[in-house]
C-alpha atoms as a PDB file:
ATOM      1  CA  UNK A   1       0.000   0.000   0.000  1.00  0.00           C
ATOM      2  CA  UNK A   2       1.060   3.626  -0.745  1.00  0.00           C
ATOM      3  CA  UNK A   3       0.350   7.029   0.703  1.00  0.00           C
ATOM      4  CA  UNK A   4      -0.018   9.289  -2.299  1.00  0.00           C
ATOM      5  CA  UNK A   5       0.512  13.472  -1.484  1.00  0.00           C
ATOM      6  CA  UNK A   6      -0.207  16.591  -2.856  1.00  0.00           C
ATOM      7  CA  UNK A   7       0.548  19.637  -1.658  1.00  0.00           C
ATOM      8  CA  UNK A   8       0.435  23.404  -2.792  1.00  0.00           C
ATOM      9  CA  UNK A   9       1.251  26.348  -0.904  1.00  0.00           C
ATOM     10  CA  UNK A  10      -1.286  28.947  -0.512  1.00  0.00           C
ATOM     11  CA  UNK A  11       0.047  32.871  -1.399  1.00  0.00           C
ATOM     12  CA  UNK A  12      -1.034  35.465   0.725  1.00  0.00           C
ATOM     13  CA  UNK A  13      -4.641  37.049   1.002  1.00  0.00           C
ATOM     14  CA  UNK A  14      -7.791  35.841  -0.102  1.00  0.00           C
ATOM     15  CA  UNK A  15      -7.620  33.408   3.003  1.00  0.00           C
ATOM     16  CA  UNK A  16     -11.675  32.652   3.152  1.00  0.00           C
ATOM     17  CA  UNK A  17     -11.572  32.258  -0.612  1.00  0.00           C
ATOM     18  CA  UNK A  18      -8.889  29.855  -1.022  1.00  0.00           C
ATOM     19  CA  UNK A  19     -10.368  27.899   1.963  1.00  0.00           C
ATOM     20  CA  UNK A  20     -13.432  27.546   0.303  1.00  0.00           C
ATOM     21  CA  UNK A  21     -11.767  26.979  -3.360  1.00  0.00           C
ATOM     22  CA  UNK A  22      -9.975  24.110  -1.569  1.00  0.00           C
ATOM     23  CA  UNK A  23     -12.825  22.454   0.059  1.00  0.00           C
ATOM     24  CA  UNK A  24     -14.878  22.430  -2.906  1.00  0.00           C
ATOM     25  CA  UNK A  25     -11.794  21.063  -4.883  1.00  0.00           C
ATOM     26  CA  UNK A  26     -11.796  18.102  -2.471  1.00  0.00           C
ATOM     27  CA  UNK A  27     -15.296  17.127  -2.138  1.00  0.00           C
ATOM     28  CA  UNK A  28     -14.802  17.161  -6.582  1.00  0.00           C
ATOM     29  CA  UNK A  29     -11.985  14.837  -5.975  1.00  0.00           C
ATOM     30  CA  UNK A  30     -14.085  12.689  -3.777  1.00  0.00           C
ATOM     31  CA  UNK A  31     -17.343  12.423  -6.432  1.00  0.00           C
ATOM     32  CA  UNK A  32     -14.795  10.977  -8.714  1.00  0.00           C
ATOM     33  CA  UNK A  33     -12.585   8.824  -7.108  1.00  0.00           C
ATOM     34  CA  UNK A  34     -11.918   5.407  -5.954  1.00  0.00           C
ATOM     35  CA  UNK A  35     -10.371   5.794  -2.668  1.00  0.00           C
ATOM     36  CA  UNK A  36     -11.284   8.532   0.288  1.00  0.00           C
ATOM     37  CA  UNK A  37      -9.018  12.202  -0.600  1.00  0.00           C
ATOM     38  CA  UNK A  38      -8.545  13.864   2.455  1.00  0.00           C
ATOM     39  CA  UNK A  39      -7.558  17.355   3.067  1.00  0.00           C
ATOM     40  CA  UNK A  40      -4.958  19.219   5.271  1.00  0.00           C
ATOM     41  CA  UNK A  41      -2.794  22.222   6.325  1.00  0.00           C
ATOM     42  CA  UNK A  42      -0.017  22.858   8.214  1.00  0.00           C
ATOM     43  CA  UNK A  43       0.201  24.346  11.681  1.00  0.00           C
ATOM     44  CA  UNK A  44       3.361  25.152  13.963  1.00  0.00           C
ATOM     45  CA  UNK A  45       5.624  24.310  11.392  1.00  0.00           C
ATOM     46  CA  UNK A  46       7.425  25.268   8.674  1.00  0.00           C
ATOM     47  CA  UNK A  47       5.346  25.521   4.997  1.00  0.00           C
ATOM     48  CA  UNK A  48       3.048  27.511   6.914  1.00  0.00           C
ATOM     49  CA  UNK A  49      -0.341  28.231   4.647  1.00  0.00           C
ATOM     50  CA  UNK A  50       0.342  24.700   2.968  1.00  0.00           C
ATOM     51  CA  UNK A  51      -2.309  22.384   1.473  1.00  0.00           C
ATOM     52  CA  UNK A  52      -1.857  18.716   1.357  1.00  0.00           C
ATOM     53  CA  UNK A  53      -4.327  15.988  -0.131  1.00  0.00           C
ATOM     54  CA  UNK A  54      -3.699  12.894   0.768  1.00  0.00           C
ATOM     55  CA  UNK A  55      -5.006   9.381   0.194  1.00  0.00           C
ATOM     56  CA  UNK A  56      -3.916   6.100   0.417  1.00  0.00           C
ATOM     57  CA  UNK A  57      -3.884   3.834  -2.537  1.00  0.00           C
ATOM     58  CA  UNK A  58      -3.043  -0.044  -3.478  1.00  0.00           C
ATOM     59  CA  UNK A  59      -1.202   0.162  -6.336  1.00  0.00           C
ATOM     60  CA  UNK A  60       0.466   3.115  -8.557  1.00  0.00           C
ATOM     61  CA  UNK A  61      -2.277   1.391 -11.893  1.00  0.00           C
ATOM     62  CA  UNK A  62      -5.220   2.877  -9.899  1.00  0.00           C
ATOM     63  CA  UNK A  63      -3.086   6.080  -8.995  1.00  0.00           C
ATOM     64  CA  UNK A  64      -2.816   6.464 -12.329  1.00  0.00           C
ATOM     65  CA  UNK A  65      -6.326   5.482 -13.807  1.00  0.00           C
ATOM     66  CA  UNK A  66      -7.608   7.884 -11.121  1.00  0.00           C
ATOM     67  CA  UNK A  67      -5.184  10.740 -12.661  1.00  0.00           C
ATOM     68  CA  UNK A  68      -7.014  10.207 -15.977  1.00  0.00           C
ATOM     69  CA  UNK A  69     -10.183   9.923 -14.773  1.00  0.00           C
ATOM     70  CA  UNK A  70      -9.687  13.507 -13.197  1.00  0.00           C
ATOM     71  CA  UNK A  71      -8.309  15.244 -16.489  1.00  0.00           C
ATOM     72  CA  UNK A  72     -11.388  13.397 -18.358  1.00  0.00           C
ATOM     73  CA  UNK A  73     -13.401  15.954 -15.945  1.00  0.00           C
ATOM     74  CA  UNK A  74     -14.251  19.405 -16.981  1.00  0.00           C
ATOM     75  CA  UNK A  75     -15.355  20.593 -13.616  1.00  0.00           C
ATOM     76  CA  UNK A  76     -12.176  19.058 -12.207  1.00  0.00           C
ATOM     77  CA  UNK A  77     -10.142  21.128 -14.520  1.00  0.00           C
ATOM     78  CA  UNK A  78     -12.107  23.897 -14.362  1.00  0.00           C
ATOM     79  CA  UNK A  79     -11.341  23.855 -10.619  1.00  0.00           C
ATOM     80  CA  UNK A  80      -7.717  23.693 -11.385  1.00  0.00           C
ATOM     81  CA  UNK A  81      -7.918  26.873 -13.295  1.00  0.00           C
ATOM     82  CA  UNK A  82      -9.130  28.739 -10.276  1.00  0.00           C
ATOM     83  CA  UNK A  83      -6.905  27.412  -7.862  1.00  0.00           C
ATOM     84  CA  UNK A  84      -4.189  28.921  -9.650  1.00  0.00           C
ATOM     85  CA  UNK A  85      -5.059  32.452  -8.367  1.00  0.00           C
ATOM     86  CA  UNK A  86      -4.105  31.600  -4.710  1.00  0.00           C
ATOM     87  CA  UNK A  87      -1.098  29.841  -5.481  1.00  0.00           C
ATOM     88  CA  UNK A  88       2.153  31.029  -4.188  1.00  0.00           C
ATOM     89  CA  UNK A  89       4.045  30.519  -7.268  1.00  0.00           C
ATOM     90  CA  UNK A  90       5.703  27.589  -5.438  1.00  0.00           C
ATOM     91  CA  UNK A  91       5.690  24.258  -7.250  1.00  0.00           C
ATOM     92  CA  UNK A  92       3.475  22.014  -6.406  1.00  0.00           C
ATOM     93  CA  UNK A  93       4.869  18.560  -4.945  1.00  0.00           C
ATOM     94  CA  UNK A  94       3.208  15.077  -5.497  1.00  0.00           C
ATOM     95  CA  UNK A  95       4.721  12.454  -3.536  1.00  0.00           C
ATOM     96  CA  UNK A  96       4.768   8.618  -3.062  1.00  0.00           C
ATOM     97  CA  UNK A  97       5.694   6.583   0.467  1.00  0.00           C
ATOM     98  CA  UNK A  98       5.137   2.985   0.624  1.00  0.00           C
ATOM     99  CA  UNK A  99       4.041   1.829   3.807  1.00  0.00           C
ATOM    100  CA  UNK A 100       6.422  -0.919   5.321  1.00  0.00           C
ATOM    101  CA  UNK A 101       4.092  -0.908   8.729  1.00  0.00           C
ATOM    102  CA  UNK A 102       0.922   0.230   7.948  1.00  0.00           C
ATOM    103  CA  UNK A 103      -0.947   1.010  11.244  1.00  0.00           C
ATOM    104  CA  UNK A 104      -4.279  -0.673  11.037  1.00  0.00           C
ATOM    105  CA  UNK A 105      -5.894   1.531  13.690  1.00  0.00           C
ATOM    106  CA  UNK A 106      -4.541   4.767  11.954  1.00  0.00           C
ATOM    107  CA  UNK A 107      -7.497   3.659   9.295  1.00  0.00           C
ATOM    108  CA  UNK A 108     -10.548   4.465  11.130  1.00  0.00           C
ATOM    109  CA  UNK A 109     -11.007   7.758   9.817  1.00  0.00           C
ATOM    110  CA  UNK A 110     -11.305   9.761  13.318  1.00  0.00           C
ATOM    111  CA  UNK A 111      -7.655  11.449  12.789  1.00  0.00           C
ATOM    112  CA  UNK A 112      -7.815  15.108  13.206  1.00  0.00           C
ATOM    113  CA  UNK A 113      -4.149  15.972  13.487  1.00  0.00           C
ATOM    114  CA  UNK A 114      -1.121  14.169  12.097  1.00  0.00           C
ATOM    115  CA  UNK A 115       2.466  14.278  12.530  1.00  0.00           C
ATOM    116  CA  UNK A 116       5.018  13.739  10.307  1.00  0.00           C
ATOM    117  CA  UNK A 117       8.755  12.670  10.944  1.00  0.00           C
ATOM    118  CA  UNK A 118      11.212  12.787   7.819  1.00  0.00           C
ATOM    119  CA  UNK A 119      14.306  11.096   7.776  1.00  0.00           C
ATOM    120  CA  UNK A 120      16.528   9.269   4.877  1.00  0.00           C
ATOM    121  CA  UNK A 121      19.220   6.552   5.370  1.00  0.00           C
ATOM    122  CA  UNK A 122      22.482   6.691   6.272  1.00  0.00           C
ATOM    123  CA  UNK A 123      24.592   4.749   3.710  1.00  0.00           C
ATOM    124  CA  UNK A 124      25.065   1.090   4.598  1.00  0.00           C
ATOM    125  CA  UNK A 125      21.991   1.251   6.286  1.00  0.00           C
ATOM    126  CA  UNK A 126      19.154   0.154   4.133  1.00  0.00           C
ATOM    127  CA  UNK A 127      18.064  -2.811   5.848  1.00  0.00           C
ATOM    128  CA  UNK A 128      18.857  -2.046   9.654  1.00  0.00           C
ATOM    129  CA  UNK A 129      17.479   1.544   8.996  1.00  0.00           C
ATOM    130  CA  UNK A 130      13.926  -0.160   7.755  1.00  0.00           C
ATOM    131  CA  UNK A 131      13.665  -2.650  10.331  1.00  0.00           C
ATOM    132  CA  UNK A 132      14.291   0.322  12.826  1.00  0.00           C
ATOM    133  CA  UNK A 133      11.629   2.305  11.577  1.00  0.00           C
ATOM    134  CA  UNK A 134       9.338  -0.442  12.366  1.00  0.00           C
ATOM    135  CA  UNK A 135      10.233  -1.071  15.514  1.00  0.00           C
ATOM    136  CA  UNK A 136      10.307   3.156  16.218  1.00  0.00           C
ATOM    137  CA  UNK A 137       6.608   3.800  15.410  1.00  0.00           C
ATOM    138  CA  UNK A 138       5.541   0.111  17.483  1.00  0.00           C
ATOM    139  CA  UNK A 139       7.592   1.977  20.364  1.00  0.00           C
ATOM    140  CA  UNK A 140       5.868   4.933  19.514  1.00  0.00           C
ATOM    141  CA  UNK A 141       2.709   3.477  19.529  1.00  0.00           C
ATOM    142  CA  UNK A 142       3.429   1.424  22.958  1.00  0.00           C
ATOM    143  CA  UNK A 143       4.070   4.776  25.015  1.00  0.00           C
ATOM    144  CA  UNK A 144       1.389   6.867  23.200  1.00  0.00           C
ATOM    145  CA  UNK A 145      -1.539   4.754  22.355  1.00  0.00           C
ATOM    146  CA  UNK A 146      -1.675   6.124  18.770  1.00  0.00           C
ATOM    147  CA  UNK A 147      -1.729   5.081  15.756  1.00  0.00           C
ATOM    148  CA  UNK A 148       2.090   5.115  14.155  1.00  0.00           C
ATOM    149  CA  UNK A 149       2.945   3.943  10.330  1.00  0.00           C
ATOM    150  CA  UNK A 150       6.388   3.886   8.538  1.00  0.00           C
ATOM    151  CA  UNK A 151       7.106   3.917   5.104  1.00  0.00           C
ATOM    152  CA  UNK A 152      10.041   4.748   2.795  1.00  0.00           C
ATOM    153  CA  UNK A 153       9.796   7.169  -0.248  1.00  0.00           C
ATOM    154  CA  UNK A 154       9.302   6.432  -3.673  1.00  0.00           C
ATOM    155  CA  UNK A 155       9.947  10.058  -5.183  1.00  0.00           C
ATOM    156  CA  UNK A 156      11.522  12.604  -3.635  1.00  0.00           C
ATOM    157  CA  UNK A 157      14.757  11.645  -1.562  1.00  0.00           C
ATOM    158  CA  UNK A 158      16.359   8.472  -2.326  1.00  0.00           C
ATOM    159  CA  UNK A 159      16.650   6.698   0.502  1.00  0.00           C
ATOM    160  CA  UNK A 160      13.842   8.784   2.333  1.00  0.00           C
ATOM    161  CA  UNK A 161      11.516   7.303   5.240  1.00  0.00           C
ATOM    162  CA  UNK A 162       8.811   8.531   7.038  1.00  0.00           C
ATOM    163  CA  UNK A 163       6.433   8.311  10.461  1.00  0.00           C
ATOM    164  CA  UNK A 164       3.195   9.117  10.552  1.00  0.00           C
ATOM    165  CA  UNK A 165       1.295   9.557  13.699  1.00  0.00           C
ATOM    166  CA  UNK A 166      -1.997  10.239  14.060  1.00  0.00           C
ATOM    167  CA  UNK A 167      -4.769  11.642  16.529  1.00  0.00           C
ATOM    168  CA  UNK A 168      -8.094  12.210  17.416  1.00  0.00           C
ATOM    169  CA  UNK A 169      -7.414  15.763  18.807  1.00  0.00           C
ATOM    170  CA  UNK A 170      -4.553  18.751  19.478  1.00  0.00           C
ATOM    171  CA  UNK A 171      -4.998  17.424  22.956  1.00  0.00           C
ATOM    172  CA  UNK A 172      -4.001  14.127  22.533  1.00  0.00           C
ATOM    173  CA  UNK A 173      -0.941  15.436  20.094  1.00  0.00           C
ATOM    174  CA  UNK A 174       0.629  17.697  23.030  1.00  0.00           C
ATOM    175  CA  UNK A 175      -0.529  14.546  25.464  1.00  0.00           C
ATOM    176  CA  UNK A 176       1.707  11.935  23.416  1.00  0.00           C
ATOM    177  CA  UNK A 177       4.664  14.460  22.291  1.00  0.00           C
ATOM    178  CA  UNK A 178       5.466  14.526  26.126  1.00  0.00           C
ATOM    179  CA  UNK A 179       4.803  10.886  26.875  1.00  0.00           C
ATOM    180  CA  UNK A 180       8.059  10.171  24.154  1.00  0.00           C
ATOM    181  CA  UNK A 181      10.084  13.248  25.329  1.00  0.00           C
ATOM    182  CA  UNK A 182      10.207  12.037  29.317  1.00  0.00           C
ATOM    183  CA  UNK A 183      10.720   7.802  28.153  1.00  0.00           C
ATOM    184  CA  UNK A 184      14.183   7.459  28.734  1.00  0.00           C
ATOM    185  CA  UNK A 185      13.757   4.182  26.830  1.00  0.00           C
ATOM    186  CA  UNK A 186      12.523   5.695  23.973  1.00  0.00           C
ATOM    187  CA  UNK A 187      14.968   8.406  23.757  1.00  0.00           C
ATOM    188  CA  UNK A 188      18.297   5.614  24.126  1.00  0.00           C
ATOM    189  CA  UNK A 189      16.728   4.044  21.462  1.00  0.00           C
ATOM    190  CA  UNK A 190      17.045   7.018  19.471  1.00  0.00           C
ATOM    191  CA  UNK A 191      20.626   7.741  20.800  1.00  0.00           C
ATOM    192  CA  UNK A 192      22.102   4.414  20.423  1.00  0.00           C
ATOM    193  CA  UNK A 193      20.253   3.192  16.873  1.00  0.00           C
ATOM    194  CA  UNK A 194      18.731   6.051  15.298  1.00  0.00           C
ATOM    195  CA  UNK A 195      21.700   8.280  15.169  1.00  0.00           C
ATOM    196  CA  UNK A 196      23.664   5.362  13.267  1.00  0.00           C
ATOM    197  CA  UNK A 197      20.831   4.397  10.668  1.00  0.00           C
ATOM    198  CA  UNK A 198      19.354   7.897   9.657  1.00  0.00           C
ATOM    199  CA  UNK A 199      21.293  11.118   8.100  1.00  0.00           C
ATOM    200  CA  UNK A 200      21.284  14.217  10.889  1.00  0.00           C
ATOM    201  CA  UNK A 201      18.204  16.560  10.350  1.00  0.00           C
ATOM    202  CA  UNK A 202      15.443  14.677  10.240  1.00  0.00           C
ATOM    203  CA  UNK A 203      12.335  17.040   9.973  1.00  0.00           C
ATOM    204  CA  UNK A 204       9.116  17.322  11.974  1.00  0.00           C
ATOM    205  CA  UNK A 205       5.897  18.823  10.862  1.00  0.00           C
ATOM    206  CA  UNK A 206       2.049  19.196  12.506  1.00  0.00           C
ATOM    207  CA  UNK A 207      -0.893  18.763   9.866  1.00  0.00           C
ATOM    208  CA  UNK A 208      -4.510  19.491  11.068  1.00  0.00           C
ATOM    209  CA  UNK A 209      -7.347  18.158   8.872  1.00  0.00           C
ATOM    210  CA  UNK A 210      -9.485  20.373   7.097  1.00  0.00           C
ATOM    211  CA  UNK A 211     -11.899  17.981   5.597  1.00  0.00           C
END
C-alpha cells in the first residue's frame, strides 16, 4: 500500500476564498474517485499556509487510472484553473511513500491531526534503517496509544523514510509528544540506533485536517 501526497502552498490574502476553493476542490476529488481524498494544512511548522491531499492507494495502476479519470473531468479542470489564483508561485509537490508498517488503527477515519517525521538513510543502512523504523513507530505506539505507520519514499529523496502519527485531537498530540520526550527508553533508542541508521536533520511537521 502507498500514501499518495499533494501539496500546494497557498500565497497570501484571499484566506476565506482559497479555503473555500480548496474544500470544494476536495469534495470534486471525492465524487470521482476510488479511494477517500482527504484534506490538510499545516500548523506550527514550517510551509506555513500549505495544502496537502492525501489518500492512500493499493497500487500506482489505480493512482494512475484515477489521474485520468480527473483530467477526463471538466469541472475538475475547471477547478484547477481557479486554484491557480491563490497559489504562491511555489511548485506544487506530489509524492509517493510505501508503507512498510501500515498502522491498522490509523485507518478508522477519526484522525484530526497528524504528525510527520522525515528522515533518509544513512549509507550502509538500508536494511537495519527499515527494520528500525518499524520497531520506532511500534515503540511509539506502545508509550502513546496512537496510531504510528512507517514507510520509505518512492519520489523525492532516495533513501527517504517517514512516520506518521496520528490523533483524534490537538490534545491528545501535546498529550503523546510529552509521553516520548520524558521515556528514557525511547529516547536511548534514538541515541544508540537512530543516530547510526538515519542522516542528521530529520524534519518534523504538525498537519490538522481540514476535511
Amino acid at each position: 500500500m502507498y500514501l499518495f501526497t499533494r501539496a500546494s502552498r497557498l500565497g497570501s490574502g484571499h484566506l476565506a476564498e482559497s479555503m473555500d476553493w480548496s474544500v470544494r476542490m476536495t469534495a470534486k476529488v471525492n465524487t470521482i474517485a476510488e479511494v477517500e481524498v482527504s484534506l490538510w494544512t499545516t500548523v506550527f511548522s514550517p510551509g506555513l499556509l500549505t495544502l496537502t491531499w492525501t489518500a492512500s492507494i493499493e497500487n500506482l495502476t489505480q493512482m494512475s487510472g484515477l489521474n485520468d479519470k480527473l483530467l477526463a473531468d471538466g469541472g475538475y479542470v475547471e477547478l484547477v484553473d481557479e486554484g491557480a489564483q491563490f497559489s504562491s508561485g511555489e511548485a506544487i509537490d506530489d509524492s509517493l511513500m510505501r508503507f512498510v508498517h501500515a498502522d491498522p488503527d490509523g485507518a478508522s477515519g477519526t484522525a484530526q491531526v497528524a504528525t510527520v517525521v522525515q528522515g533518509v538513510l544513512a549509507p550502509g543502512q538500508s536494511v537495519s534503517g527499515v527494520a528500525l523504523g518499524v520497531e520506532i513507530a511500534q515503540r511509539a505506539k506502545a508509550i502513546t496509544g496512537c496510531p504510528t505507520s512507517f514507510g520509505t519514499s518512492v519520489t523525492g529523496t532516495y533513501g527517504g523514510v517517514g512516520w506518521i502519527t496520528t490523533f483524534d485531537s490537538m490534545d491528545q498530540a501535546q498529550a503523546a509528544d510529552e509521553a516520548l520526550a520524558t521515556d528514557a527508553d525511547f529516547a536511548a533508542l534514538l541515541d544508540a540506533k537512530a543516530s547510526v541508521a538515519y542522516l542528521p536533520g530529520a524534519t518534523r511537521t504538525i498537519h490538522r485536517k481540514i476535511v
